[in-house]
C-alpha atoms as a PDB file:
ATOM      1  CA  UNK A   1      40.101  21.192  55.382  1.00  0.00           C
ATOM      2  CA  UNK A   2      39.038  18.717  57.966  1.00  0.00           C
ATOM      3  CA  UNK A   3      36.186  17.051  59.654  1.00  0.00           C
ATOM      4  CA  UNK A   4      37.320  16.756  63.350  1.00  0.00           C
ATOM      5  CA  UNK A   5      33.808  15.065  64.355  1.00  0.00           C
ATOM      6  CA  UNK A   6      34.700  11.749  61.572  1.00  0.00           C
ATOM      7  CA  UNK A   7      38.308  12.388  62.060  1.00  0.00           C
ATOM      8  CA  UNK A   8      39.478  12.756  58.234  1.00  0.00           C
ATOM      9  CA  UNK A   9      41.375  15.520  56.563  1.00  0.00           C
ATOM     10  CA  UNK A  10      41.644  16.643  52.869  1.00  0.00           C
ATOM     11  CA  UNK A  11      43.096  13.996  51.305  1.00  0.00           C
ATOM     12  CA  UNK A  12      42.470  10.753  53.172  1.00  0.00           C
ATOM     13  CA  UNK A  13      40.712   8.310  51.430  1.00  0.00           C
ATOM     14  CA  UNK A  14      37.364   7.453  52.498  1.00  0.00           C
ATOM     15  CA  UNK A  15      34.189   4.976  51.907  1.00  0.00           C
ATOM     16  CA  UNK A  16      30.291   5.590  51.280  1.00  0.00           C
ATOM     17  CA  UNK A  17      27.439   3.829  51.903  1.00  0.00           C
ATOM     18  CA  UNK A  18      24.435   4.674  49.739  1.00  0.00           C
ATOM     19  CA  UNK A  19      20.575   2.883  50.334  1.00  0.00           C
ATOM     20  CA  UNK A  20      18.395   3.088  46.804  1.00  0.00           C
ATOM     21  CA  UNK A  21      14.761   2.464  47.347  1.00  0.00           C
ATOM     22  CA  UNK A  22      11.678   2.657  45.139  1.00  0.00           C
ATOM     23  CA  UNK A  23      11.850   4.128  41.703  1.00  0.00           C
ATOM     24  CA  UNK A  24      15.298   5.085  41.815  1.00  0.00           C
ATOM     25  CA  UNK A  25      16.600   1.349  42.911  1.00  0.00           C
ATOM     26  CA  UNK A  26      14.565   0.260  40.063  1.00  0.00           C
ATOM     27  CA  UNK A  27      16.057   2.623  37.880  1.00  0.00           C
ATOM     28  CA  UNK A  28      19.315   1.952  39.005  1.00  0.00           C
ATOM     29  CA  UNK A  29      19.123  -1.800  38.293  1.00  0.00           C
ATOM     30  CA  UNK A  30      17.963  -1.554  35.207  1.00  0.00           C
ATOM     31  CA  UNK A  31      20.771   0.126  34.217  1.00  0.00           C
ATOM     32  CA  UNK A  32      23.160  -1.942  35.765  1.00  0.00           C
ATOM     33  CA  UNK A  33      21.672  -4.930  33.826  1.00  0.00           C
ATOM     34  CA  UNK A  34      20.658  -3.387  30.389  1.00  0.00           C
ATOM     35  CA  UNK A  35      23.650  -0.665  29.826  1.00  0.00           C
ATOM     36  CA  UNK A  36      26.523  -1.185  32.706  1.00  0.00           C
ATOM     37  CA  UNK A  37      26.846  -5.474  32.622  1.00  0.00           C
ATOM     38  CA  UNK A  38      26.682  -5.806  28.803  1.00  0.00           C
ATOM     39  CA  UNK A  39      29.047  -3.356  27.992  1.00  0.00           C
ATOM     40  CA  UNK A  40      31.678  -5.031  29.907  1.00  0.00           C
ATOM     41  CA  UNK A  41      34.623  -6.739  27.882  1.00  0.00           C
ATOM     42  CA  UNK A  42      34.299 -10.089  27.949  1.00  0.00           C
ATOM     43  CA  UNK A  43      31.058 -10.579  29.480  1.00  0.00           C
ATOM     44  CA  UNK A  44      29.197 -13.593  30.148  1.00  0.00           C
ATOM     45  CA  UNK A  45      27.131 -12.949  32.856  1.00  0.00           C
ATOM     46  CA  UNK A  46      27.127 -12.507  36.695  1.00  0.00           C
ATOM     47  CA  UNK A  47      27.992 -15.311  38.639  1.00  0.00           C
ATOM     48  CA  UNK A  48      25.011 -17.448  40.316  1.00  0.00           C
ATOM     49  CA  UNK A  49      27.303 -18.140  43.461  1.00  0.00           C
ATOM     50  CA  UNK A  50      27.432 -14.552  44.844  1.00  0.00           C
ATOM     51  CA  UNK A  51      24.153 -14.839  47.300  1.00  0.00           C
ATOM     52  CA  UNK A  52      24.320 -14.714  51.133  1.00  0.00           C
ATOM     53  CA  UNK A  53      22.182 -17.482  52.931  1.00  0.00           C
ATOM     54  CA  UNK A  54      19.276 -14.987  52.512  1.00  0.00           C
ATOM     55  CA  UNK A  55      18.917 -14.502  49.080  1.00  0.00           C
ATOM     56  CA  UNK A  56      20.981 -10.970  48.801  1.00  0.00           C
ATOM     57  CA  UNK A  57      23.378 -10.767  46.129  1.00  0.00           C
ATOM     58  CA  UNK A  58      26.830  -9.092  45.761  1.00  0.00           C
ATOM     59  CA  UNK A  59      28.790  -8.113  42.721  1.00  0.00           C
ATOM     60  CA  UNK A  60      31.790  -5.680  42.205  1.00  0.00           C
ATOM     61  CA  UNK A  61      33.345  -3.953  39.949  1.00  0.00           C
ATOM     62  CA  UNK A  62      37.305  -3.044  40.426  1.00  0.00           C
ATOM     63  CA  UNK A  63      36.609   0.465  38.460  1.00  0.00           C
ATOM     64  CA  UNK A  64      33.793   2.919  38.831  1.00  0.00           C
ATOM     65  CA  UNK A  65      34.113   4.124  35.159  1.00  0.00           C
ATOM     66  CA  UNK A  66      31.914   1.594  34.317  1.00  0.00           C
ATOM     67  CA  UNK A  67      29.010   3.374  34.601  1.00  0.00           C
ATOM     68  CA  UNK A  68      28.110   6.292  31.380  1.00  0.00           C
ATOM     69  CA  UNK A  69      27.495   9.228  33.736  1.00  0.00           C
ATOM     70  CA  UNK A  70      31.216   9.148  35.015  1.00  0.00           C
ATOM     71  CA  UNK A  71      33.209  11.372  33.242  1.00  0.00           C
ATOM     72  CA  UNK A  72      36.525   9.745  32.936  1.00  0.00           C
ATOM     73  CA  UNK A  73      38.324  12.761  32.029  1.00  0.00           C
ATOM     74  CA  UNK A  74      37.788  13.848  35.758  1.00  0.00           C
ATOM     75  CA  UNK A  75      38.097  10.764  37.798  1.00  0.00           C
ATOM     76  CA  UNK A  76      41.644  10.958  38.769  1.00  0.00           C
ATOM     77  CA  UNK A  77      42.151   6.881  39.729  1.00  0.00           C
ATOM     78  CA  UNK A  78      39.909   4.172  39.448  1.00  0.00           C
ATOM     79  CA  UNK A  79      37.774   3.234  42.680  1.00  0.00           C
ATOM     80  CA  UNK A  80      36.613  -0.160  43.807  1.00  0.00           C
ATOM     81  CA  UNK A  81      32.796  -0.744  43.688  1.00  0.00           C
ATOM     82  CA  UNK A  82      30.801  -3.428  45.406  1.00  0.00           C
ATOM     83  CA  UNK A  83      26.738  -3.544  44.970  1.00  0.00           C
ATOM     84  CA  UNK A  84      24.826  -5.097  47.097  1.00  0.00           C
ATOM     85  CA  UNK A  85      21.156  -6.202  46.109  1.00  0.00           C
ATOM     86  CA  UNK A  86      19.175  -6.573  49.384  1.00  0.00           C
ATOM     87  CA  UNK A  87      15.684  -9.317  48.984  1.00  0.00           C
ATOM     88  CA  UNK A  88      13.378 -10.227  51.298  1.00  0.00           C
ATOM     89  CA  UNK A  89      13.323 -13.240  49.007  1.00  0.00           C
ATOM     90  CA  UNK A  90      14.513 -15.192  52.215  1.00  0.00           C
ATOM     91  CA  UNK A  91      16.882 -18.142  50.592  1.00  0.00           C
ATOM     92  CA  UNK A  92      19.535 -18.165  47.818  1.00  0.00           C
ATOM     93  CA  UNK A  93      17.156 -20.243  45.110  1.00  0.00           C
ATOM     94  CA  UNK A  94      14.517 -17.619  45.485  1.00  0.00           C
ATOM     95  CA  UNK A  95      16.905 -14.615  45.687  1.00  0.00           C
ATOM     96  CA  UNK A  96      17.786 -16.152  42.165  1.00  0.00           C
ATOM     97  CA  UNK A  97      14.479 -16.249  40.976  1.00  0.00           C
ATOM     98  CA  UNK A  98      13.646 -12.464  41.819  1.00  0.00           C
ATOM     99  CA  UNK A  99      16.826 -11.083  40.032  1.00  0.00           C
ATOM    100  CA  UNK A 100      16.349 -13.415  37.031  1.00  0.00           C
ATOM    101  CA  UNK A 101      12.857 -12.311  37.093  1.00  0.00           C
ATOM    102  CA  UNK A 102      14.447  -8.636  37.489  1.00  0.00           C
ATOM    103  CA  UNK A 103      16.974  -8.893  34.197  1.00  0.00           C
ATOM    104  CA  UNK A 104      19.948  -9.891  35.852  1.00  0.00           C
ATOM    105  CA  UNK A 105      21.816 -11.201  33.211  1.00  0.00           C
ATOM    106  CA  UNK A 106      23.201 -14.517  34.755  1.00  0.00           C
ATOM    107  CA  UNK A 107      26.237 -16.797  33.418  1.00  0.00           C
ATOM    108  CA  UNK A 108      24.643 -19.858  31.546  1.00  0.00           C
ATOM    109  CA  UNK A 109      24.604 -22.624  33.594  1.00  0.00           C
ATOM    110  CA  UNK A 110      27.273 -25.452  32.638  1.00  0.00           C
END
């Protein structure tokens, strides 16, 4: 099977993009930081370095298994996850402020 018009074939690997908006970006986050983070061995929080000059943040995960809904009996190797948490907050100390405010659960300061 191919895709002539994107120019991949059965097999090649390939990358998505998905946008989460409204109730389902708010669902999303919180359970990225009250089931997914917490569970993670070793945890002590997500670094306060990872904003862009504009107050987004970044954070990845090297497996996608993290997350309860994936079946790992099925996934066949583990794929590379980045999230990216657009603001409008405008700076990094703000875009802190709104995920703190959101749950983020942050490594302590120190």
């Amino acid at each position: 099977v191919s895709i002539a018009t994107f120019g991949i074939r059965a097999g090649m690997p390939v990358g998505l993009a998905v946008t989460l908006r409204g109730i389902r970006m708010y669902d999303f986050l919180d359970k990225l930081f009250s089931i997914v983070l917490p569970r993670l061995r070793d945890f002590r929080g997500v670094s306060r370095k990872s904003f862009d000059k504009y107050g987004n943040y970044t954070l990845g995960f090297s497996e996608h298994t993290v997350f309860p809904e994936v079946d790992v009996t099925k996934a066949t190797a583990p794929k590379g996850l980045a999230i990216t948490i657009t603001t409008n907050a405008g700076s990094p100390e703000k875009g802190l402020r709104l995920l703190e405010l959101l749950g983020i659960p942050f490594e302590k300061e120190g």
